[in-house]
Protein backbone atom coordinates (compact mmCIF):
# COMPACT_ATOMS: atom_id res chain seq x y z
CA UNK A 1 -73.80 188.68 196.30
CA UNK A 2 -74.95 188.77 192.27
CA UNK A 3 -72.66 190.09 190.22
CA UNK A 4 -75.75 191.67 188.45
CA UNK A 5 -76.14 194.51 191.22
CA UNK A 6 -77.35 198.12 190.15
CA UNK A 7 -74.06 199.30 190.81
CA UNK A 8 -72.78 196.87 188.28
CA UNK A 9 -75.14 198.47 185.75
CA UNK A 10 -74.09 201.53 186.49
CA UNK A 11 -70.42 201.08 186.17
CA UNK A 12 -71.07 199.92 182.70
CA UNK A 13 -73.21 202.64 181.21
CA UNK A 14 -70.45 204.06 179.13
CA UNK A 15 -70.25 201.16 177.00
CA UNK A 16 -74.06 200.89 176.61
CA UNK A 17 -75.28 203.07 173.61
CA UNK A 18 -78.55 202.97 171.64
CA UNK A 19 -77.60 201.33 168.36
CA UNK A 20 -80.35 201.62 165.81
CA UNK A 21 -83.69 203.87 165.08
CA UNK A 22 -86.82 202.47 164.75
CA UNK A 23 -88.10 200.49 162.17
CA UNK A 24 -90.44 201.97 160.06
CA UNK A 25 -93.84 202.56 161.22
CA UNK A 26 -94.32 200.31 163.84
CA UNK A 27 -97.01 199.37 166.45
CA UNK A 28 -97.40 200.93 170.38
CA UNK A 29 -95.19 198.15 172.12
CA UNK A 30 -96.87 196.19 174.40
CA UNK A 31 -95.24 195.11 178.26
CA UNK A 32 -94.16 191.54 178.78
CA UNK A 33 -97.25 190.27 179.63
CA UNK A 34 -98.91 191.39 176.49
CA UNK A 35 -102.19 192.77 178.55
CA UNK A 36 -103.44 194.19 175.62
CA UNK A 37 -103.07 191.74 172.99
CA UNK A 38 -100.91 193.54 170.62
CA UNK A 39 -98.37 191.06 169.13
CA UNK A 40 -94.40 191.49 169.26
CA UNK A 41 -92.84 193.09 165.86
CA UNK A 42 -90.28 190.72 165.84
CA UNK A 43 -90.04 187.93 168.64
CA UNK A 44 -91.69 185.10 169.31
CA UNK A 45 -93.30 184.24 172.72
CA UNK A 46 -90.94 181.69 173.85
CA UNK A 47 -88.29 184.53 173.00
CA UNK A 48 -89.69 187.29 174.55
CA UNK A 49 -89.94 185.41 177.95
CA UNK A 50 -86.36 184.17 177.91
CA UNK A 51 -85.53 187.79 177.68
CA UNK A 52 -87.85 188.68 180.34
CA UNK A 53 -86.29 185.95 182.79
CA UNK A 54 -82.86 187.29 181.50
CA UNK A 55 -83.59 191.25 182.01
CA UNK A 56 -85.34 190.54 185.11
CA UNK A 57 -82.32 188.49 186.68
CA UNK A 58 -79.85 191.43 185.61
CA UNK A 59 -82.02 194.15 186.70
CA UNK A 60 -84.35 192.58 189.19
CA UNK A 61 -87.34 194.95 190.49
CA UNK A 62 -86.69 196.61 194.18
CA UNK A 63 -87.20 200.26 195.04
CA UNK A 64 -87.32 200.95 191.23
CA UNK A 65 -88.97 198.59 187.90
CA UNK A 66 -87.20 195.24 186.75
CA UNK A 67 -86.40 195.26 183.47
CA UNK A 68 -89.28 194.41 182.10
CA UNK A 69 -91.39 196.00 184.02
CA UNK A 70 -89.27 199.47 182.53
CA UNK A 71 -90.26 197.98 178.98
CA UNK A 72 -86.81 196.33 178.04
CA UNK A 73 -88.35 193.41 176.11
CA UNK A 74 -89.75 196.15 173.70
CA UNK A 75 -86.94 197.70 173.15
CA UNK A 76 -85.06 194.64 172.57
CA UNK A 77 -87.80 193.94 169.91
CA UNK A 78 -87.39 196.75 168.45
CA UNK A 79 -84.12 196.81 168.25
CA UNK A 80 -83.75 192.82 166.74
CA UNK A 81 -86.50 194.20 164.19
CA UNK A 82 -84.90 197.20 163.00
CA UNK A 83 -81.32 198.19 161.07
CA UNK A 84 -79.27 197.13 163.80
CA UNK A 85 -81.41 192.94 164.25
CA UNK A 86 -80.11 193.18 160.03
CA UNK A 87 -76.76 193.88 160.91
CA UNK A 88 -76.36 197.19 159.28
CA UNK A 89 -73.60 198.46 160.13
CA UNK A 90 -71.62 195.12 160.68
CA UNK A 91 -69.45 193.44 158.27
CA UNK A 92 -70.41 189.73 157.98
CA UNK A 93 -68.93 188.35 154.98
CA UNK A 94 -66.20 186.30 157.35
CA UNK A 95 -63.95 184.71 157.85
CA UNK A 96 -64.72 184.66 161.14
CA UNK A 97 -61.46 183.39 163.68
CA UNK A 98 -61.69 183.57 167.30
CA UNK A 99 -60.22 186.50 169.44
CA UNK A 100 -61.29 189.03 171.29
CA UNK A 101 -64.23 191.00 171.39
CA UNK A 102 -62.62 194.10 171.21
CA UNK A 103 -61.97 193.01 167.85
CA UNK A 104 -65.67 193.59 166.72
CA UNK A 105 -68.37 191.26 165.30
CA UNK A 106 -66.79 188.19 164.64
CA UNK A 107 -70.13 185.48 163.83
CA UNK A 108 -71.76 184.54 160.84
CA UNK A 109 -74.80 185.93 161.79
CA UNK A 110 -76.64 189.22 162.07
CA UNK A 111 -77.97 189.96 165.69
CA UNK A 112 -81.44 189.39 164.83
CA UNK A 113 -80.24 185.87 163.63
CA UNK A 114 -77.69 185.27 166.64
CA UNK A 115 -80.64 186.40 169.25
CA UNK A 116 -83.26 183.95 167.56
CA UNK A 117 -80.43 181.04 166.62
CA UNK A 118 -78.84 181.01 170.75
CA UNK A 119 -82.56 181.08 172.63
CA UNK A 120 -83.39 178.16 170.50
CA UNK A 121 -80.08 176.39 171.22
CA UNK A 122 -80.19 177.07 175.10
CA UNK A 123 -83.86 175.87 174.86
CA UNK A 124 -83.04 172.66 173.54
CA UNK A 125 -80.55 171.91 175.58
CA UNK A 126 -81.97 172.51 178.73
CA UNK A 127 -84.71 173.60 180.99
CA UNK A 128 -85.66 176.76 179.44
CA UNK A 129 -84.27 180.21 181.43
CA UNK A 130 -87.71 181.29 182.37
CA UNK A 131 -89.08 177.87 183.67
CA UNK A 132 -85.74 178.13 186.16
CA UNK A 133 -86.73 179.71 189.87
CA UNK A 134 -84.61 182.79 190.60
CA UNK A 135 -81.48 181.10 192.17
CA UNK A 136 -81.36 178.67 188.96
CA UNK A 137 -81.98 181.70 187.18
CA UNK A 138 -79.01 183.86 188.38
CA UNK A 139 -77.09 181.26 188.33
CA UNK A 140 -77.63 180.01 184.54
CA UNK A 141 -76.81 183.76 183.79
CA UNK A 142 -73.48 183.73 185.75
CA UNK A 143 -72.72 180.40 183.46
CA UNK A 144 -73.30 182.20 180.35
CA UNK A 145 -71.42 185.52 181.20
CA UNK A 146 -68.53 183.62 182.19
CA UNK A 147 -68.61 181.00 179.19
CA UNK A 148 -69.35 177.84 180.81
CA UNK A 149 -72.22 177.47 178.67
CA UNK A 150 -72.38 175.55 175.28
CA UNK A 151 -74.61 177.10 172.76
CA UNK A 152 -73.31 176.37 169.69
CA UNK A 153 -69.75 175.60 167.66
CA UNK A 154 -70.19 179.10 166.37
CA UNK A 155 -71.66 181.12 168.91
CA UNK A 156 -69.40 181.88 172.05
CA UNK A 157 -71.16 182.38 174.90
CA UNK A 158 -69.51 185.11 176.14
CA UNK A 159 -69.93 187.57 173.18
CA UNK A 160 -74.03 186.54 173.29
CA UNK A 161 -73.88 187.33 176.86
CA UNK A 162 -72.21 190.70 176.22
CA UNK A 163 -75.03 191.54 173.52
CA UNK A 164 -77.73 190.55 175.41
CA UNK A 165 -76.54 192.07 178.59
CA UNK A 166 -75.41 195.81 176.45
CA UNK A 167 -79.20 195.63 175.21
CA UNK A 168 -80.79 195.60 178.89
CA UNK A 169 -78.45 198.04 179.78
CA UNK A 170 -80.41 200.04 176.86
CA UNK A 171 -83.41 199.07 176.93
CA UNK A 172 -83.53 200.35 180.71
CA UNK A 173 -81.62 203.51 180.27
CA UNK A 174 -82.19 205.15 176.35
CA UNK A 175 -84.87 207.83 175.91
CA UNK A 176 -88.37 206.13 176.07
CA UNK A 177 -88.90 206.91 172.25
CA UNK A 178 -86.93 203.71 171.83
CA UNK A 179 -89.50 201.67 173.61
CA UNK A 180 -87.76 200.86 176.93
CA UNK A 181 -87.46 203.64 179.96
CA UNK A 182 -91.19 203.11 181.22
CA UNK A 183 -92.23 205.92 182.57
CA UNK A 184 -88.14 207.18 182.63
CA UNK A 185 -87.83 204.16 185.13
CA UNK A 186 -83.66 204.04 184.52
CA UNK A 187 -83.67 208.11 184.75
CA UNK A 188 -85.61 207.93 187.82
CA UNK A 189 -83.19 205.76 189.22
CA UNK A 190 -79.82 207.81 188.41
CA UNK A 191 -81.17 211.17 188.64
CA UNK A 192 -81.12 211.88 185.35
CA UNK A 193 -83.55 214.44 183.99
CA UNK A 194 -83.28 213.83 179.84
CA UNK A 195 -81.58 215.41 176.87
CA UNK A 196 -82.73 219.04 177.12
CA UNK A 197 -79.60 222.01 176.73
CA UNK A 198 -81.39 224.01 179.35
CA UNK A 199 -78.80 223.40 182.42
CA UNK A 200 -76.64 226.20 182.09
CA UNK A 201 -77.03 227.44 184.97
CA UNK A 202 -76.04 224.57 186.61
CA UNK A 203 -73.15 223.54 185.40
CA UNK A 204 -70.67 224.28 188.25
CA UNK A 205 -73.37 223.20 190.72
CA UNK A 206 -72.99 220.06 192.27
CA UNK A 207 -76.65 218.78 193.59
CA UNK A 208 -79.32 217.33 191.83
CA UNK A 209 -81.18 219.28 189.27
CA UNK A 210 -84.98 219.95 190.84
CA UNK A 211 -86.65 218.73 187.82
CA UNK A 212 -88.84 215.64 186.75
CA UNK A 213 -86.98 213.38 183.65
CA UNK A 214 -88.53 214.25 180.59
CA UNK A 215 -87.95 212.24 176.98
CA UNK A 216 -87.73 213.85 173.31
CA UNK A 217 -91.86 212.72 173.27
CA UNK A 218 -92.53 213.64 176.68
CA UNK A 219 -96.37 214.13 177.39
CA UNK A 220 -96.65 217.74 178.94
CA UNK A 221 -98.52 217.19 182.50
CA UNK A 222 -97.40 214.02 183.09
CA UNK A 223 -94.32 211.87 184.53
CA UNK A 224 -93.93 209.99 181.02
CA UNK A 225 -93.02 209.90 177.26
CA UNK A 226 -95.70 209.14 174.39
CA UNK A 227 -95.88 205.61 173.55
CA UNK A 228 -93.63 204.97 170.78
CA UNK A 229 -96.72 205.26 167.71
CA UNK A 230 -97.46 208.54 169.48
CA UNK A 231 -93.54 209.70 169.01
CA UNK A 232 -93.59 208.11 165.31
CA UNK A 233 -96.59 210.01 164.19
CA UNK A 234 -95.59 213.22 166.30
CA UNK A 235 -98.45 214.19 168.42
């Protein structure tokens, strides 16, 4: 059985947090296949489908949305484009020894740079992830979450599997403001009806509470959240 199952996702939610606002005004985010023309803020093509095989083959589609289908690759744009792609918040002047990753960010590059620096890498020195059927597919990703893959002297595969892997997570689960959650897709999926304090009553219930998701820009009437230049400009 994969070791990508949904209850695999689900066990690690708690370490999965959003990790940086949006970048400044940005564009409406287009899906993976790019239907309506509008270009990515920050990846390339050859990027963006690597991270569409990848999301795809950790959260394939069945009863609910792959990841990309949920908008994942636009939230990992997003993300790579914004405060926490520049490394904001990370301390990168080295040096930079090997240990553990409990022992925080411990490469020479920001995450934008790592993201951009390893798909190139695994590119060259192979057949690209997204040019792989599904079997090669889950079976490159099992390779790179375990370490068996060689990306570069200073990039362990491991931690780049852990980043990529925290951001799908994300992508698929975060309020739809951030780009991902199409159409609450990962809220659908868990029961999860969004951030609103109105549950009071329900507290010391234990069943599911009888309301539809709904995001910080949800779009009264309907089962989904403004786009994401809806939310920025606030109507």
């Amino acid at each position: 059985m994969s070791p990508f199952s949904r209850r695999a996702v689900l066990m690690g939610l708690g370490a999965a947090g959003v990790s940086a606002a949006l970048p400044g005004p940005v564009a409406a985010q287009n899906p993976f296949q790019r239907m309506d023309g509008r270009p990515w803020i920050f990846l390339t093509d050859a990027e963006a489908r690597f991270l569409a095989a990848a999301g795809d083959t950790l959260i394939p589609g069945d009863d609910f949305p792959s990841a990309t289908q949920a908008g994942v690759v636009d939230f990992i744009d997003l993300q790579l484009a914004g405060p926490y792609g520049r490394g904001a918040h990370l301390y990168l002047k080295g040096p930079f020894p090997e240990g553990r990753s409990e022992q925080g960010w411990r490469m020479p590059y920001t995450p934008a740079d790592l993201f951009r620096r390893a798909i190139a890498l695994m590119g060259e020195s192979g057949t690209p992830l997204d040019d792989l059927d599904a079997a090669g597919r889950e079976a490159a990703m099992t390779r790179l979450s375990e370490g068996e893959t060689e990306i570069g002297p200073d990039i362990p595969a491991t931690e780049f599997f852990d980043e990529l892997w925290a951001l799908v997570r994300e992508g698929y689960f975060a309020d739809p403001i951030y780009g991902g959650n199409r159409d609450y897709a990962g809220w659908e999926m868990v029961g999860f009806p969004g951030a609103h304090a109105y549950y009071l009553d329900f507290v010391e219930v234990n069943a599911p509470y009888p309301v539809e998701p709904r995001g910080i820009a949800h779009v009264p009437g309907t089962r989904r959240s403004a786009d994401v230049s809806t939310a920025r400009r606030g109507g």
